[in-house]
C-alpha atoms as a PDB file:
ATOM      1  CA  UNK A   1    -109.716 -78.581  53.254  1.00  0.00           C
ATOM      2  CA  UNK A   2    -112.447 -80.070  50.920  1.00  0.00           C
ATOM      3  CA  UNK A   3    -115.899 -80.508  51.918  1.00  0.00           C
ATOM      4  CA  UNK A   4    -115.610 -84.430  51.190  1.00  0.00           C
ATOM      5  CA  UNK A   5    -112.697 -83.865  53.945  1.00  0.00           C
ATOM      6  CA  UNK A   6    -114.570 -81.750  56.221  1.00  0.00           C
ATOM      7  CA  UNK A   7    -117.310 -84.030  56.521  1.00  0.00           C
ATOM      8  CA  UNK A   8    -115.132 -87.237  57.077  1.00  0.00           C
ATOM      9  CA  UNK A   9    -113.448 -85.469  59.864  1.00  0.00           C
ATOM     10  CA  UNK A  10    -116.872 -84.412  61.365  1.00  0.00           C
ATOM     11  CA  UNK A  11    -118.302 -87.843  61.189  1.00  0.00           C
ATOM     12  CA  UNK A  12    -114.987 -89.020  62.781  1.00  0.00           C
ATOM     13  CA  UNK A  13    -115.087 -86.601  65.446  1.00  0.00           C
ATOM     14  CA  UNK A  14    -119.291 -87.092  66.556  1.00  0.00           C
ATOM     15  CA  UNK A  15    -118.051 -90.983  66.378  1.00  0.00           C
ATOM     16  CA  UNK A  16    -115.509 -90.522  68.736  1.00  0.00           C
ATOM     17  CA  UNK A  17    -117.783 -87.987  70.978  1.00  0.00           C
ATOM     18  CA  UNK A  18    -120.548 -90.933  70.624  1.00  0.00           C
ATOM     19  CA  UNK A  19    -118.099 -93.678  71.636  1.00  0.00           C
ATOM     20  CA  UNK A  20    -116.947 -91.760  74.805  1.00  0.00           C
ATOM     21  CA  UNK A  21    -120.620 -91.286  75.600  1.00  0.00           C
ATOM     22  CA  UNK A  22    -121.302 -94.603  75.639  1.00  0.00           C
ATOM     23  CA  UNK A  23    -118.327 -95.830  77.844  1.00  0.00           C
ATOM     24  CA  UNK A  24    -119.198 -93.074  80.179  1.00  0.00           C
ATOM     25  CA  UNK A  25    -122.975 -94.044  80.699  1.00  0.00           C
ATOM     26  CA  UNK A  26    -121.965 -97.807  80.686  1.00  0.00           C
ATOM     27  CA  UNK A  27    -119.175 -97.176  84.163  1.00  0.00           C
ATOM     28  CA  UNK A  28    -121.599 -94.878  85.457  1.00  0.00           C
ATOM     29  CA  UNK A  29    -124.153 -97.903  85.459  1.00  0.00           C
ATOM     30  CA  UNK A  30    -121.631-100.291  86.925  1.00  0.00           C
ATOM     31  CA  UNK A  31    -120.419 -97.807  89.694  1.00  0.00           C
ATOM     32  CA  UNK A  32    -124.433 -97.129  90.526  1.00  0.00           C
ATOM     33  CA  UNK A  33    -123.990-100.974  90.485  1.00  0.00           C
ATOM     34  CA  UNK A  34    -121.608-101.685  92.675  1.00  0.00           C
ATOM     35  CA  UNK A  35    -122.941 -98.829  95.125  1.00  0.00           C
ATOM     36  CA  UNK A  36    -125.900-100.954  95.409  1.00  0.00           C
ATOM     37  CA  UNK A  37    -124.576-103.995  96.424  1.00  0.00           C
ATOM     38  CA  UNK A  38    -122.644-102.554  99.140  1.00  0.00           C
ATOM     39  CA  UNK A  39    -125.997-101.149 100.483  1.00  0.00           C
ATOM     40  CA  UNK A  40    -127.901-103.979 100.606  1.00  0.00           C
ATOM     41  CA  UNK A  41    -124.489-106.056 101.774  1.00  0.00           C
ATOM     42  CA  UNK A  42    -124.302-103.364 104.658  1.00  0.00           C
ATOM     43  CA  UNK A  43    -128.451-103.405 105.134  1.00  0.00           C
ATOM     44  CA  UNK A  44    -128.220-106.852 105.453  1.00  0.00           C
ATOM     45  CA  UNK A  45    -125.232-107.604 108.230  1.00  0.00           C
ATOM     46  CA  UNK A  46    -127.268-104.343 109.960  1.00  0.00           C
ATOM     47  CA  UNK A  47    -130.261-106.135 110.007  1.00  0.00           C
ATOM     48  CA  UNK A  48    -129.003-108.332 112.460  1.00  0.00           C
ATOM     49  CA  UNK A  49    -128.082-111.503 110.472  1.00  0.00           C
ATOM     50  CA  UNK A  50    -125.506-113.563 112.019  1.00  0.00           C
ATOM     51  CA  UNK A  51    -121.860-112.821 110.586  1.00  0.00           C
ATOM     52  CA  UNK A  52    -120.559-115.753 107.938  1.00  0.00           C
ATOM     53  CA  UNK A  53    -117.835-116.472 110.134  1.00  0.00           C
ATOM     54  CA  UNK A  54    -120.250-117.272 112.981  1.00  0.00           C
ATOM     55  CA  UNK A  55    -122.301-119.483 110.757  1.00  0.00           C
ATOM     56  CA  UNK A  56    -119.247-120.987 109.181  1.00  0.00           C
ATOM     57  CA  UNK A  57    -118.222-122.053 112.644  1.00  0.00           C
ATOM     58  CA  UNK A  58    -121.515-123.188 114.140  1.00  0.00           C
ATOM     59  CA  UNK A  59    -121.748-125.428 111.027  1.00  0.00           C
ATOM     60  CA  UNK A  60    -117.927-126.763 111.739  1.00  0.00           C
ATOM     61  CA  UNK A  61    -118.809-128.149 115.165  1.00  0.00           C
ATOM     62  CA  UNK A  62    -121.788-129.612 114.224  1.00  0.00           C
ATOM     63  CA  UNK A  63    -119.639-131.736 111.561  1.00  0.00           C
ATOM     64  CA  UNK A  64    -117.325-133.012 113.772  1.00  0.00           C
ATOM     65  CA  UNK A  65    -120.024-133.752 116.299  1.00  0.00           C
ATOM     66  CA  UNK A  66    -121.851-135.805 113.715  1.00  0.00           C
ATOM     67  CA  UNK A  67    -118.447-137.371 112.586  1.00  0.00           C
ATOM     68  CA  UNK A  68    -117.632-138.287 116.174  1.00  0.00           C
ATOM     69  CA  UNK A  69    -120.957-139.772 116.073  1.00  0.00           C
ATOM     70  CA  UNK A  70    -121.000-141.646 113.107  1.00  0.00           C
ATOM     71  CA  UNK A  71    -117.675-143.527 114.080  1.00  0.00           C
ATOM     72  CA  UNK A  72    -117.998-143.950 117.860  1.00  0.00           C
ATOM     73  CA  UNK A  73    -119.225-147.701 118.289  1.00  0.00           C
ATOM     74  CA  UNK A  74    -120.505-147.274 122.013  1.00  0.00           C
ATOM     75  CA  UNK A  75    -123.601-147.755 123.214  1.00  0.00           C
ATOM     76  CA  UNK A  76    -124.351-144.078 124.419  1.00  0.00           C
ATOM     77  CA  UNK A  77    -124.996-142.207 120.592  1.00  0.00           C
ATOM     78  CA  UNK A  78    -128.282-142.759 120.716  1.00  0.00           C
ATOM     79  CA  UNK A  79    -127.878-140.880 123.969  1.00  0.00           C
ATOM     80  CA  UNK A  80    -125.659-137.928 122.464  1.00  0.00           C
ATOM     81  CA  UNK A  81    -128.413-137.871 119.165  1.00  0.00           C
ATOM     82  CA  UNK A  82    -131.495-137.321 122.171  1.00  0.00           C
ATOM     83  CA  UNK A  83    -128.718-134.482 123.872  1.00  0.00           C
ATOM     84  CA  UNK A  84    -128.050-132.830 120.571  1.00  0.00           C
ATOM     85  CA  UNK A  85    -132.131-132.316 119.927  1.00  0.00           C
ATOM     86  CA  UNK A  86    -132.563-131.158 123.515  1.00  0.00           C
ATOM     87  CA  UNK A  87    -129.783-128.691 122.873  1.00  0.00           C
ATOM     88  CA  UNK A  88    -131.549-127.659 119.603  1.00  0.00           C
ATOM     89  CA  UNK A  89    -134.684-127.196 120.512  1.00  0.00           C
ATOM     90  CA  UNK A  90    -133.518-125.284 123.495  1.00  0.00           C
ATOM     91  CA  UNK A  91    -131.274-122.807 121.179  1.00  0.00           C
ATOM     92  CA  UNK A  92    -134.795-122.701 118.986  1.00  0.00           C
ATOM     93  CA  UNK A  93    -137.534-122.221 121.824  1.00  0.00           C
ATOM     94  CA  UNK A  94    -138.976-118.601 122.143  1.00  0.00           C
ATOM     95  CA  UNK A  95    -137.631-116.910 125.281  1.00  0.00           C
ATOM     96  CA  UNK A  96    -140.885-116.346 127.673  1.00  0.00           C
ATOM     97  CA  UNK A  97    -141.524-113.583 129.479  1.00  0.00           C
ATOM     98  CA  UNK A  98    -142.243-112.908 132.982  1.00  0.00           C
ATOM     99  CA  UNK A  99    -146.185-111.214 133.379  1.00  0.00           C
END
């Protein structure tokens, strides 16, 4: 083996060694990644924030409550509007305490 030959093959090699570096640092950085996110997904539904099913839900009714509202042609929506508001602001008001 010639030196010209030597050195080729060395170049080769540390290229190769460099390359395999470099993919290993780079899925090291997207694991750490991805280990993140599931911390702060798992910090957050801890943290007591409703569940998306639960909001998903919550927002369904309300559709079809406005929907049934929108079509009904009686005289009592302005009735069911002032019912839906109470029923809001009574989910919404701070719970007081007994002193």
């Amino acid at each position: 083996m010639e030196f010209g030959e030597f050195m080729g093959l060395a170049v080769a090699m540390g290229s190769i060694v460099a390359i395999v570096g470099i993919l290993t640092k780079t899925y090291l950085r997207r694991l750490e990644h991805k280990e993140r996110i599931a911390a702060i997904g798992a910090q957050g539904t801890a943290a007591g924030t409703p569940d998306r099913s639960d909001v998903i839900e919550r927002l369904e009714h309300r559709i079809r409550v406005l929907e049934r509202i929108a079509t009904d042609k009686s005289e009592n929506v302005a009735a069911q509007i002032e019912a839906l508001r109470d029923e809001r602001s009574a989910l919404s008001a701070p719970a007081k305490e007994a002193v």
